[in-house]
PDB file of N, CA and C in Angstrom:
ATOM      1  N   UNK A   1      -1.135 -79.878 160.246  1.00  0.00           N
ATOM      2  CA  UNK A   1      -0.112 -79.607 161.247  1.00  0.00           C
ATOM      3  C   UNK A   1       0.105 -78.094 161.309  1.00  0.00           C
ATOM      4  N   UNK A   2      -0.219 -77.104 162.099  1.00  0.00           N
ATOM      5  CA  UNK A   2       0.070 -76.265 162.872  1.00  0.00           C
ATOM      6  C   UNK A   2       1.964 -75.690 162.016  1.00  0.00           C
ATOM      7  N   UNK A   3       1.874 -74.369 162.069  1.00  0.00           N
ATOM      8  CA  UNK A   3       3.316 -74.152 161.381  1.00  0.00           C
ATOM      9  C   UNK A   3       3.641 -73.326 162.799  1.00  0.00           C
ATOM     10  N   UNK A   4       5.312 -73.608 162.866  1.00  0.00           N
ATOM     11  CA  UNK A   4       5.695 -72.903 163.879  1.00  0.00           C
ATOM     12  C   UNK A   4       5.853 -71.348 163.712  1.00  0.00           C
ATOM     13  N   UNK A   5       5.949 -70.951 164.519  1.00  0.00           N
ATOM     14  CA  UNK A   5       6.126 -68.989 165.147  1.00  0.00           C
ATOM     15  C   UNK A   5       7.359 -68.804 164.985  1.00  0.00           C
ATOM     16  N   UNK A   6       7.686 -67.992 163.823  1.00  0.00           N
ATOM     17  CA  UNK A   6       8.949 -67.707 163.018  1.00  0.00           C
ATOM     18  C   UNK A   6       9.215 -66.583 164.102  1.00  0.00           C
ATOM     19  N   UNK A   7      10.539 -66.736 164.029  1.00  0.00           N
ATOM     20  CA  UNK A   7      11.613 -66.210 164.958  1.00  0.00           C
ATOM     21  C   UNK A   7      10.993 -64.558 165.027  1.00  0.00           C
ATOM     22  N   UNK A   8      11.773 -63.887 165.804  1.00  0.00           N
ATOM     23  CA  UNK A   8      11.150 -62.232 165.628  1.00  0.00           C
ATOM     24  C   UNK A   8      12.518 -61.490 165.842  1.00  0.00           C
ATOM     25  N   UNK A   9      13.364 -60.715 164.872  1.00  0.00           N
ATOM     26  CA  UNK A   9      14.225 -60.545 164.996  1.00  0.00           C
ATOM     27  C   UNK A   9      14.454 -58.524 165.050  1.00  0.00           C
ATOM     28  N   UNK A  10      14.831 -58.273 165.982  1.00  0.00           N
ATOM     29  CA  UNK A  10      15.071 -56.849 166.249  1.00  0.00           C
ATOM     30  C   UNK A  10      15.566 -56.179 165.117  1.00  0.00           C
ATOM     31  N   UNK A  11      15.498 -55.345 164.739  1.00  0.00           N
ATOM     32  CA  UNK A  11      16.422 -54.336 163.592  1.00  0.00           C
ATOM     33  C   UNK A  11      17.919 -54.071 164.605  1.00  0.00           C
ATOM     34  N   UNK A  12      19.126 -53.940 163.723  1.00  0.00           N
ATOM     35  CA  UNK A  12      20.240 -53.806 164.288  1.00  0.00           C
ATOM     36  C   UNK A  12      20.116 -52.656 165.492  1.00  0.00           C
ATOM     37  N   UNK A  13      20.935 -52.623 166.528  1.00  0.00           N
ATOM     38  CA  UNK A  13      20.881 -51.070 167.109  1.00  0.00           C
ATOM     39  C   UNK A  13      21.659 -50.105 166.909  1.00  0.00           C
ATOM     40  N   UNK A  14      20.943 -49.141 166.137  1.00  0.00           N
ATOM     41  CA  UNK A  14      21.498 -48.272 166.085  1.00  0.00           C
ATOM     42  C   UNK A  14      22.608 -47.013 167.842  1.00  0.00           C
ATOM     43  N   UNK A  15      21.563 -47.417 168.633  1.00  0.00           N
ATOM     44  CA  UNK A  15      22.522 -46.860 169.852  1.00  0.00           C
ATOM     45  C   UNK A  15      22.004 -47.512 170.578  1.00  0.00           C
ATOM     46  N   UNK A  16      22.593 -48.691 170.917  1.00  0.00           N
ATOM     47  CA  UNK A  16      22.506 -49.456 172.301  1.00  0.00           C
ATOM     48  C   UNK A  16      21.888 -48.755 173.683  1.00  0.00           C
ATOM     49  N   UNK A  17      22.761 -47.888 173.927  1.00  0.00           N
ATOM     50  CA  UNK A  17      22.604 -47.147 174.887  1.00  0.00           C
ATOM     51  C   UNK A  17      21.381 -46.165 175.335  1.00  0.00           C
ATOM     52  N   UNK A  18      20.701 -45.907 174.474  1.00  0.00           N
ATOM     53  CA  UNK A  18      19.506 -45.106 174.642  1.00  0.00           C
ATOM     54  C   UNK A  18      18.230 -46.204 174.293  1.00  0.00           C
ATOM     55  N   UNK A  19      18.800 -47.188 173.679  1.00  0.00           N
ATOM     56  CA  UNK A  19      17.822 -48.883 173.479  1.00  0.00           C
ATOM     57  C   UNK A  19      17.977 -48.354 175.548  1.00  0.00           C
ATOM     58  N   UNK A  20      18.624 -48.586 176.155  1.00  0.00           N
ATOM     59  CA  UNK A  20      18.720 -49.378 177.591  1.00  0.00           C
ATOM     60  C   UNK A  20      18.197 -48.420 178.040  1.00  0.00           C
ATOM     61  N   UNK A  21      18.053 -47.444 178.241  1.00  0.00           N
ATOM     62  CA  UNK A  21      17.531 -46.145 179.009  1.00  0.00           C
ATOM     63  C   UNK A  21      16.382 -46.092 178.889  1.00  0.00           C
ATOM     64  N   UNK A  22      15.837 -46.112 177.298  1.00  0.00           N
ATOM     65  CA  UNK A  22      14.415 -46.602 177.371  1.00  0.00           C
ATOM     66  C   UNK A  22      13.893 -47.735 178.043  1.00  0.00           C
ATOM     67  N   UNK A  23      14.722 -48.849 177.778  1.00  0.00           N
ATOM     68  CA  UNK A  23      13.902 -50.177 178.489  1.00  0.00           C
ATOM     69  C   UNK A  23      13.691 -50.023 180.017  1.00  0.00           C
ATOM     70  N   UNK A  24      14.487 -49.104 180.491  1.00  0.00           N
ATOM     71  CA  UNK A  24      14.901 -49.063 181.731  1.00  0.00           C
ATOM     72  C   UNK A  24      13.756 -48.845 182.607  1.00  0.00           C
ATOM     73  N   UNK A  25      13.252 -47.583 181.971  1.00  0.00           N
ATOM     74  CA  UNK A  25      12.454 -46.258 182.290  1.00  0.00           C
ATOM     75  C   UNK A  25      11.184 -46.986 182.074  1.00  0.00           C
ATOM     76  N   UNK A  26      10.713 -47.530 180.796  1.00  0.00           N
ATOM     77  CA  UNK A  26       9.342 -48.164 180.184  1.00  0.00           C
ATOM     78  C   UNK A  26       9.101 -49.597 181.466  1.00  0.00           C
ATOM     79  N   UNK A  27      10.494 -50.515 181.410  1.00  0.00           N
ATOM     80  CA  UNK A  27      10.001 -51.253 182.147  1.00  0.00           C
ATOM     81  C   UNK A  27       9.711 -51.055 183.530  1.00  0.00           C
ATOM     82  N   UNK A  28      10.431 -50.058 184.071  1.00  0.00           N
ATOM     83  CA  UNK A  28      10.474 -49.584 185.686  1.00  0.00           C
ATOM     84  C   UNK A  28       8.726 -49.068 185.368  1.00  0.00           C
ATOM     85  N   UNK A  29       8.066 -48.130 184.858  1.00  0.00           N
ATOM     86  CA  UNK A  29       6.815 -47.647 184.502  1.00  0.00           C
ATOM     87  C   UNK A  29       5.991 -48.701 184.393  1.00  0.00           C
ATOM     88  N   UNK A  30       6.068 -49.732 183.641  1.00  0.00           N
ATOM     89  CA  UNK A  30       5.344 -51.410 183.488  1.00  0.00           C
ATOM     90  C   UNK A  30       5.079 -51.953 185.548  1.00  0.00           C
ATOM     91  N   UNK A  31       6.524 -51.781 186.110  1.00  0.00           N
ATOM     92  CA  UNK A  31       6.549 -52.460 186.833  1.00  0.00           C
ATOM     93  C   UNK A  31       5.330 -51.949 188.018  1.00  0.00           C
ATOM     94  N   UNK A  32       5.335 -50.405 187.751  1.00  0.00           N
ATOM     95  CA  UNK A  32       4.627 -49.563 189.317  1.00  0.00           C
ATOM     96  C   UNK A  32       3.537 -49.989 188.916  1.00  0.00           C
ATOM     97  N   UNK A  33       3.158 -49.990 187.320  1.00  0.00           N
ATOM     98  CA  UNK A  33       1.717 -49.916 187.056  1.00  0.00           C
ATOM     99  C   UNK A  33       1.174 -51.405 187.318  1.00  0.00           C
ATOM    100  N   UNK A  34       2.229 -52.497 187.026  1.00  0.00           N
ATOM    101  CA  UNK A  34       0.969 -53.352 187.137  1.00  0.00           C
ATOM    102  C   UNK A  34       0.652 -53.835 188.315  1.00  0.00           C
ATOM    103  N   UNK A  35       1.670 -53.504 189.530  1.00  0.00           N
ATOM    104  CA  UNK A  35       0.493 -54.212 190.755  1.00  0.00           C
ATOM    105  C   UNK A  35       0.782 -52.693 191.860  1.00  0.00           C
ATOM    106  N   UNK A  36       1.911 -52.695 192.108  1.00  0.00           N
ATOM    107  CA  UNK A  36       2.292 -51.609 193.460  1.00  0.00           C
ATOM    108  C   UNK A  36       3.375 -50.639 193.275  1.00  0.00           C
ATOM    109  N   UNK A  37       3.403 -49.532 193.220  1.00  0.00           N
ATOM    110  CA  UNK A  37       5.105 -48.873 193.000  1.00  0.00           C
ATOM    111  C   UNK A  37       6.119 -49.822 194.015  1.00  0.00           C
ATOM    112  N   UNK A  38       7.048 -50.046 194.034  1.00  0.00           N
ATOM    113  CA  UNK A  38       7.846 -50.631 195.364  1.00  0.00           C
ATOM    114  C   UNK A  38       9.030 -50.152 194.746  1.00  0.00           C
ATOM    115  N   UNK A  39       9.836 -49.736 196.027  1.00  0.00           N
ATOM    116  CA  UNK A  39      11.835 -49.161 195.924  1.00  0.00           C
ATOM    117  C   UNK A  39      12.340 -50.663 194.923  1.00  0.00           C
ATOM    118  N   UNK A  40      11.813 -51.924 194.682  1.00  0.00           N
ATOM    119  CA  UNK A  40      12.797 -53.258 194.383  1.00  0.00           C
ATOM    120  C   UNK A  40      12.648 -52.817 192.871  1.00  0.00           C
ATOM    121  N   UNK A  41      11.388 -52.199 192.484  1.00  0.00           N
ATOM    122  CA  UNK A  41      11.360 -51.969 190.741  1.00  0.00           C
ATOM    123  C   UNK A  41      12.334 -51.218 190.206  1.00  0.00           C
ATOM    124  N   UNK A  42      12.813 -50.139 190.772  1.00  0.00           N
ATOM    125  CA  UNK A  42      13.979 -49.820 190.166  1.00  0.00           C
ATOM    126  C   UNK A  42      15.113 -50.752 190.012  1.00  0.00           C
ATOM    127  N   UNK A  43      15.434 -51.449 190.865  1.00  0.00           N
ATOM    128  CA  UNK A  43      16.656 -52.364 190.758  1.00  0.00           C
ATOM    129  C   UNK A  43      16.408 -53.501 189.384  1.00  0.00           C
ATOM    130  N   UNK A  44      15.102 -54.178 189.604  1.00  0.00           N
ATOM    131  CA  UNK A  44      14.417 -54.874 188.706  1.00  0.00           C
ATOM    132  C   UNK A  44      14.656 -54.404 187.366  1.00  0.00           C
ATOM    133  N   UNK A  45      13.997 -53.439 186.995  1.00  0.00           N
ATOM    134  CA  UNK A  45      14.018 -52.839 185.935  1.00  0.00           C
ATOM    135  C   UNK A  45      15.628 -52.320 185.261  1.00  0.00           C
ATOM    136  N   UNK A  46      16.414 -51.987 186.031  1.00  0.00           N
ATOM    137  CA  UNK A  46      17.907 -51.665 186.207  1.00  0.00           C
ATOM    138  C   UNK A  46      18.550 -52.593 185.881  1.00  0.00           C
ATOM    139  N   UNK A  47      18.468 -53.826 186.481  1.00  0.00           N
ATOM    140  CA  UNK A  47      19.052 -55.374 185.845  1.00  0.00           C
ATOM    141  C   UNK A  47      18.813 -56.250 184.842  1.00  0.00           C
ATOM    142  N   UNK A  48      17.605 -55.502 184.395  1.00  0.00           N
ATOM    143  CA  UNK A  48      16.641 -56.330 183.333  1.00  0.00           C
ATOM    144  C   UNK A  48      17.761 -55.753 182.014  1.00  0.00           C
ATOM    145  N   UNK A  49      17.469 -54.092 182.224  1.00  0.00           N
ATOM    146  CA  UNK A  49      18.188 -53.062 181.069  1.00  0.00           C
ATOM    147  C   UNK A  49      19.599 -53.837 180.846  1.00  0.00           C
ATOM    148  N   UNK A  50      20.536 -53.711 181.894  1.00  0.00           N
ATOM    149  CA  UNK A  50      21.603 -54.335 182.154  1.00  0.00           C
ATOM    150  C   UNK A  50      21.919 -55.250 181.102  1.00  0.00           C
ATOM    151  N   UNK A  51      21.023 -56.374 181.371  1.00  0.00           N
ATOM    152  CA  UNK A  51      21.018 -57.676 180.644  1.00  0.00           C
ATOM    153  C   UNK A  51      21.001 -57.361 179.100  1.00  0.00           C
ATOM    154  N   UNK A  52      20.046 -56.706 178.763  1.00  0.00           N
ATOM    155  CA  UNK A  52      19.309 -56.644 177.622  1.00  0.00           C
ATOM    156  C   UNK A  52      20.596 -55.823 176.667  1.00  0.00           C
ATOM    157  N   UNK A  53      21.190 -54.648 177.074  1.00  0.00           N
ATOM    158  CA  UNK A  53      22.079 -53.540 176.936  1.00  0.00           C
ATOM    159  C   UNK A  53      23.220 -54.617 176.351  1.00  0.00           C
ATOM    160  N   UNK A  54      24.129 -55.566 177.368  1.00  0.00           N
ATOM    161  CA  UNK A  54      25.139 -56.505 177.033  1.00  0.00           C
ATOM    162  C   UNK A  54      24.466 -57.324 175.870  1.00  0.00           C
ATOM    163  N   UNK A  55      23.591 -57.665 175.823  1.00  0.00           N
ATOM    164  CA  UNK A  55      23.470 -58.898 174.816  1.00  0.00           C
ATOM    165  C   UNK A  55      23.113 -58.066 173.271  1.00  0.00           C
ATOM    166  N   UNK A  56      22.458 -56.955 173.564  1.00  0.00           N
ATOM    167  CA  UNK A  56      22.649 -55.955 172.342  1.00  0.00           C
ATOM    168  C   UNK A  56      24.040 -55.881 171.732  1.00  0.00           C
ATOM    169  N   UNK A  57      24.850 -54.926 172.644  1.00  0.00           N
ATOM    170  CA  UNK A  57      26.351 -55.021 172.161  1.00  0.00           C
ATOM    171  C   UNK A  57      26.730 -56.337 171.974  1.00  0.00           C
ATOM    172  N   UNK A  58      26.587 -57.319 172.245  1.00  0.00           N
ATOM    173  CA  UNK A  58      27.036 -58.308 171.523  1.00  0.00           C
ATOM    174  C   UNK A  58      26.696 -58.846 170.374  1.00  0.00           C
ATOM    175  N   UNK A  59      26.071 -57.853 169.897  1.00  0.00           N
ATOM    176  CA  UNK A  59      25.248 -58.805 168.519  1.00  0.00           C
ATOM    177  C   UNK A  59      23.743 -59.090 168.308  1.00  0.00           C
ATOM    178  N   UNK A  60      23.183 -59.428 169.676  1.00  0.00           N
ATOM    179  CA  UNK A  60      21.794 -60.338 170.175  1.00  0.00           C
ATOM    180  C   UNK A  60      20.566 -59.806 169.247  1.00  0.00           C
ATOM    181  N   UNK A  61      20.233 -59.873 168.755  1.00  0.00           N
ATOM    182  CA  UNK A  61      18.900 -59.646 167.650  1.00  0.00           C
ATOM    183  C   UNK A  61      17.961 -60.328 167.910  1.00  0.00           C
ATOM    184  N   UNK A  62      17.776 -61.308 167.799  1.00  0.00           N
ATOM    185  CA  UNK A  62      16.645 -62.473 167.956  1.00  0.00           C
ATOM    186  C   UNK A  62      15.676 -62.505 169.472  1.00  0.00           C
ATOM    187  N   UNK A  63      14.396 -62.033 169.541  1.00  0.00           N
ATOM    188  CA  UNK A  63      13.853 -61.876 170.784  1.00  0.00           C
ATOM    189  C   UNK A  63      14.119 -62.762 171.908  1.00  0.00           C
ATOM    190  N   UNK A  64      13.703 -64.282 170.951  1.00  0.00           N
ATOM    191  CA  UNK A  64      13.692 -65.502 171.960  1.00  0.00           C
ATOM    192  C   UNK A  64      14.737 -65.360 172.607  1.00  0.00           C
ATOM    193  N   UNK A  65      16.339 -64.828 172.082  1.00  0.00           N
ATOM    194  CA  UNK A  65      17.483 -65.056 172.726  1.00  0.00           C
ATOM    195  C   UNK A  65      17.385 -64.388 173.615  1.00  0.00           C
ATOM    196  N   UNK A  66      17.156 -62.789 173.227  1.00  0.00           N
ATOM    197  CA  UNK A  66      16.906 -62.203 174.105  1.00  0.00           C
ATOM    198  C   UNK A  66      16.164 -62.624 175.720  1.00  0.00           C
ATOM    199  N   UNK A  67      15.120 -62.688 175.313  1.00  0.00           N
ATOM    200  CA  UNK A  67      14.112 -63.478 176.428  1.00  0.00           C
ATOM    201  C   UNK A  67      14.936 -64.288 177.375  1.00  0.00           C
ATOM    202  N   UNK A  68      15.353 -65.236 176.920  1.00  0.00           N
ATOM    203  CA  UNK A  68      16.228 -66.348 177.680  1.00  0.00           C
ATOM    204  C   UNK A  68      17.342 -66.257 178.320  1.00  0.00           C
ATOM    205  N   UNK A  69      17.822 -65.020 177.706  1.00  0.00           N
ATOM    206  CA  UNK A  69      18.872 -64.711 178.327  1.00  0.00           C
ATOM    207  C   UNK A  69      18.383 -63.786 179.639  1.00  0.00           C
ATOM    208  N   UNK A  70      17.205 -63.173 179.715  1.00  0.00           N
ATOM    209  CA  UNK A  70      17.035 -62.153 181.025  1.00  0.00           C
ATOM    210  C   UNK A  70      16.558 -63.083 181.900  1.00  0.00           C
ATOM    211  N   UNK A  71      15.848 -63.982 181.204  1.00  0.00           N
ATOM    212  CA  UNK A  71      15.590 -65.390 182.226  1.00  0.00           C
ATOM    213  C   UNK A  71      17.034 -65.855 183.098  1.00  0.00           C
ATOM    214  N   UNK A  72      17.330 -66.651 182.138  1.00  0.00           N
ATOM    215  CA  UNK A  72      18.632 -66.856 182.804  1.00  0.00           C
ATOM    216  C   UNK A  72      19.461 -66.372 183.575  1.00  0.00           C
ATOM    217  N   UNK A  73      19.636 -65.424 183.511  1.00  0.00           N
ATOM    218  CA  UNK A  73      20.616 -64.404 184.349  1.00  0.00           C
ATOM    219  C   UNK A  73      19.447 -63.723 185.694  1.00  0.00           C
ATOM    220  N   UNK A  74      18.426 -62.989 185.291  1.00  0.00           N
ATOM    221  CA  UNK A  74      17.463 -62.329 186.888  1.00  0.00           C
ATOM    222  C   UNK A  74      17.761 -63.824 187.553  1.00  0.00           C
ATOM    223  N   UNK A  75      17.623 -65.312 187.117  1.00  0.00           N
ATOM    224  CA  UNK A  75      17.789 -66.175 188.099  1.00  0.00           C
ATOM    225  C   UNK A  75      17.993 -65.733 189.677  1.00  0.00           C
ATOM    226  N   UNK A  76      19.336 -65.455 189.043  1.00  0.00           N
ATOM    227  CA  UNK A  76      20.339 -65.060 190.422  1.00  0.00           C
ATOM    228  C   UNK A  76      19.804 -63.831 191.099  1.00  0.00           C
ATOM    229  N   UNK A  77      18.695 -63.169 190.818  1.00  0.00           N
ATOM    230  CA  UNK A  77      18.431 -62.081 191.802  1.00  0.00           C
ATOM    231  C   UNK A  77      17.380 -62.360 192.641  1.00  0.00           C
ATOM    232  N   UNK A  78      17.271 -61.552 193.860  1.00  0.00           N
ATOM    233  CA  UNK A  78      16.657 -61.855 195.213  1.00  0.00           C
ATOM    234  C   UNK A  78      15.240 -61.109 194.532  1.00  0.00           C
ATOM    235  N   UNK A  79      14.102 -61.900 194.633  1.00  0.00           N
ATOM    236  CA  UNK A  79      12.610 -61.687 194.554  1.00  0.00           C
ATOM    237  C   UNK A  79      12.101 -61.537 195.606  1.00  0.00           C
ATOM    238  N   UNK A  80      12.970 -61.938 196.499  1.00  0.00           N
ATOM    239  CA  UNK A  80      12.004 -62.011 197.645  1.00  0.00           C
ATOM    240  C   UNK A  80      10.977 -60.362 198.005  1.00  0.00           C
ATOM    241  N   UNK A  81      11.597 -59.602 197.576  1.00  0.00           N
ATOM    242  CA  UNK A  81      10.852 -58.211 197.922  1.00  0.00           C
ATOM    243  C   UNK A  81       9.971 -57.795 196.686  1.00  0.00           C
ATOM    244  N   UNK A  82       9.784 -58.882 196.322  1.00  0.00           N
ATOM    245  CA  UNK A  82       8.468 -58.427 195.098  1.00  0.00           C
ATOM    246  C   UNK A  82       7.825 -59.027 194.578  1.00  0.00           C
ATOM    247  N   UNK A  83       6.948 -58.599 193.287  1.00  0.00           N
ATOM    248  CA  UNK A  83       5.637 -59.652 193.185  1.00  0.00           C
ATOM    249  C   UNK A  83       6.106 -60.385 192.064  1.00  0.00           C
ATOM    250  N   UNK A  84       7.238 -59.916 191.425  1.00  0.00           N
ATOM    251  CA  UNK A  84       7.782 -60.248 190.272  1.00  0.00           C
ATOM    252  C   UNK A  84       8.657 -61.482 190.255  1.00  0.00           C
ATOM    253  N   UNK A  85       9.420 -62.034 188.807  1.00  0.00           N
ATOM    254  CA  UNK A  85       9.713 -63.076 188.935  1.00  0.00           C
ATOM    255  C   UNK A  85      10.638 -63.114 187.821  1.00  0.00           C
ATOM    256  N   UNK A  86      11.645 -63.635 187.974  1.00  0.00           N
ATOM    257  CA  UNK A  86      12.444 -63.515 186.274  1.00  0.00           C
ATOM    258  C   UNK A  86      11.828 -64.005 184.962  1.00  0.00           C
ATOM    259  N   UNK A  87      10.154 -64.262 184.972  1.00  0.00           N
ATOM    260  CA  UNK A  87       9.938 -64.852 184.074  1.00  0.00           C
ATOM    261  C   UNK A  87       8.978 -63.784 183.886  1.00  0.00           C
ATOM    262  N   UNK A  88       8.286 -63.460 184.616  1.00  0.00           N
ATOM    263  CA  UNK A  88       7.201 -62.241 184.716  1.00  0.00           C
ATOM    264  C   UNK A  88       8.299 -60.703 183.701  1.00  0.00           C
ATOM    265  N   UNK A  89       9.533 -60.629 184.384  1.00  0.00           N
ATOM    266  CA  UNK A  89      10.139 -59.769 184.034  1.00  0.00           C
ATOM    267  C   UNK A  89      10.871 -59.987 182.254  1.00  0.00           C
ATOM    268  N   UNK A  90      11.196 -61.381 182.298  1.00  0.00           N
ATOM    269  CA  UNK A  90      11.573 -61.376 180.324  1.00  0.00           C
ATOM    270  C   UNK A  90      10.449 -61.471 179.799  1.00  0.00           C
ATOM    271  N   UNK A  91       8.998 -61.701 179.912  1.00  0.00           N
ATOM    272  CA  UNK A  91       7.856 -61.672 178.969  1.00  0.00           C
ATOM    273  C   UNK A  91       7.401 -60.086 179.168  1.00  0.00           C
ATOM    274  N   UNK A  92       8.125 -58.941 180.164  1.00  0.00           N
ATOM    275  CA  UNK A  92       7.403 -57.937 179.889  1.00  0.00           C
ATOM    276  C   UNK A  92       8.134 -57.037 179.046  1.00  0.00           C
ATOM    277  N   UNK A  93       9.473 -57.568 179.172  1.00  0.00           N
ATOM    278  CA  UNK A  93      10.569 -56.508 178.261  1.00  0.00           C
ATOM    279  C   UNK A  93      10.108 -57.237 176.686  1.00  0.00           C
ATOM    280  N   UNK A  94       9.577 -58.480 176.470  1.00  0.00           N
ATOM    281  CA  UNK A  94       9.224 -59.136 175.043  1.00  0.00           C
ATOM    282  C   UNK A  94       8.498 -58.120 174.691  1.00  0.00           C
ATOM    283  N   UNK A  95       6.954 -58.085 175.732  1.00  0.00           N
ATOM    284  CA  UNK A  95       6.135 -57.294 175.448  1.00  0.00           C
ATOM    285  C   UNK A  95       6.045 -56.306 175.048  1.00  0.00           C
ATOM    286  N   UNK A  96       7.382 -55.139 175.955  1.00  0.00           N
ATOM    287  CA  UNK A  96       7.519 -53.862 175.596  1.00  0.00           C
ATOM    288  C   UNK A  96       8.335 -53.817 174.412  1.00  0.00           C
ATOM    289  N   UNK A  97       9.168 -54.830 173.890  1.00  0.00           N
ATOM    290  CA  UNK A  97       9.760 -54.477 172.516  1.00  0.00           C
ATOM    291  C   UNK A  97       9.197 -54.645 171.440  1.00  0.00           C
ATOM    292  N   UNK A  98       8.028 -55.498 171.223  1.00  0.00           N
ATOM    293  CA  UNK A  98       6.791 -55.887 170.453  1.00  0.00           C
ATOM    294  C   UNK A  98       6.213 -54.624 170.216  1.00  0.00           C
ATOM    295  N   UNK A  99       5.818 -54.178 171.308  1.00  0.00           N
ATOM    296  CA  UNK A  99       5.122 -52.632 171.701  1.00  0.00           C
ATOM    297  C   UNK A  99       5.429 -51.814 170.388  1.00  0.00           C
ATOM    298  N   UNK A 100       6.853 -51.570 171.255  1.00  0.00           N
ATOM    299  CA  UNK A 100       7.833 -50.407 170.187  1.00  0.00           C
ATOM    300  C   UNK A 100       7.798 -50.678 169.047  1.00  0.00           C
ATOM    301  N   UNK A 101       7.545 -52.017 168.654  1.00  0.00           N
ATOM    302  CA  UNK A 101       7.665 -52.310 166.890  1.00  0.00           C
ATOM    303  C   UNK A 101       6.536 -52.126 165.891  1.00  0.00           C
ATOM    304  N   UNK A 102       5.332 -52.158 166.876  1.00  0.00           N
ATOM    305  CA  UNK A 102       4.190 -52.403 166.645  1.00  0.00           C
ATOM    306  C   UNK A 102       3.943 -53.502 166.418  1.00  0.00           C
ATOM    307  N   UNK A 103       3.697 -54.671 166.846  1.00  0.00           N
ATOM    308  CA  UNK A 103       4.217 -55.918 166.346  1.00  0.00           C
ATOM    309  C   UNK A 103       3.234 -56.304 167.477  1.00  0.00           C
ATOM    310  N   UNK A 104       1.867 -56.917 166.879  1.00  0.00           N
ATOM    311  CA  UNK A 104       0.599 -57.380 167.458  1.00  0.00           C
ATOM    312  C   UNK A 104       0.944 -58.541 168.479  1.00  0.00           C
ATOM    313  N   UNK A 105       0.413 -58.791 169.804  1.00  0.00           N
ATOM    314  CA  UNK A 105       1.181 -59.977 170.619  1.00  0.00           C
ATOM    315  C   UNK A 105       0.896 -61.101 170.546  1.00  0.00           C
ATOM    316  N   UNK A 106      -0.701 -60.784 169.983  1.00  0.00           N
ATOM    317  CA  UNK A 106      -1.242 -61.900 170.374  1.00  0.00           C
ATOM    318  C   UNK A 106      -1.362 -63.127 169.047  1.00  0.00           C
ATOM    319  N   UNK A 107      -0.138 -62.888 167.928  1.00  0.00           N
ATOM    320  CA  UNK A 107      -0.566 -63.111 166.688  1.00  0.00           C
ATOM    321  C   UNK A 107       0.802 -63.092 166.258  1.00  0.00           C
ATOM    322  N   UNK A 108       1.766 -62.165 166.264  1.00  0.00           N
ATOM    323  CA  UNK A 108       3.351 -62.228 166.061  1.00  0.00           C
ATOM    324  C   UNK A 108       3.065 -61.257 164.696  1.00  0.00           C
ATOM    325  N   UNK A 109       1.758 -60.479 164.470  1.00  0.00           N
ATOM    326  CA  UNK A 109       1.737 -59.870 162.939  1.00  0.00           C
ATOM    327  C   UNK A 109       2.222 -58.189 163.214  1.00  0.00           C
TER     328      UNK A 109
END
């Protein structure tokens, strides 16, 4: 039997706030590069931070939560002007925090 994929838990934040500025900036940069620059990536990327920023100050450590929670919430935003998707958008902020950790993707090592 297969063992499950142990949780992945952030180090505390030390400054929230420059956590969000980066995500902001890295994910808006993610967004031009992977298909088209478009004016909606800033907003995208802006709401993603948003999300991510609140659930920091609250405590939020744990990726998955993380994840689910940007899911949950982009719900409510209008896609229609892009290629993106609230699901496209919480697996890339996973990605980019993996990134930052060094923390291999394809493996969780």
């Amino acid at each position: 039997m297969s063992e499950p994929i142990p949780a992945i838990t952030l180090p505390p934040s030390q400054n929230p706030q420059q956590e969000g500025e980066w995500l902001l900036r890295a994910l808006h940069r993610w967004l031009d590069e992977e298909f088209i620059p478009e004016p909606v990536n800033q907003t995208i990327a802006t709401r993603a931070a948003q999300i991510y920023l609140r659930q920091r100050f609250e405590g939020e450590n744990d990726l998955g939560s993380l994840v689910i929670a940007i899911v949950t919430e982009m719900q409510a935003f209008d896609f229609s002007k892009s290629f993106y998707s609230e699901f496209a958008i919480a697996n890339a902020v996973s990605d980019l925090l993996l990134d930052s950790l060094g923390i291999d993707r394809c493996c969780g090592q």
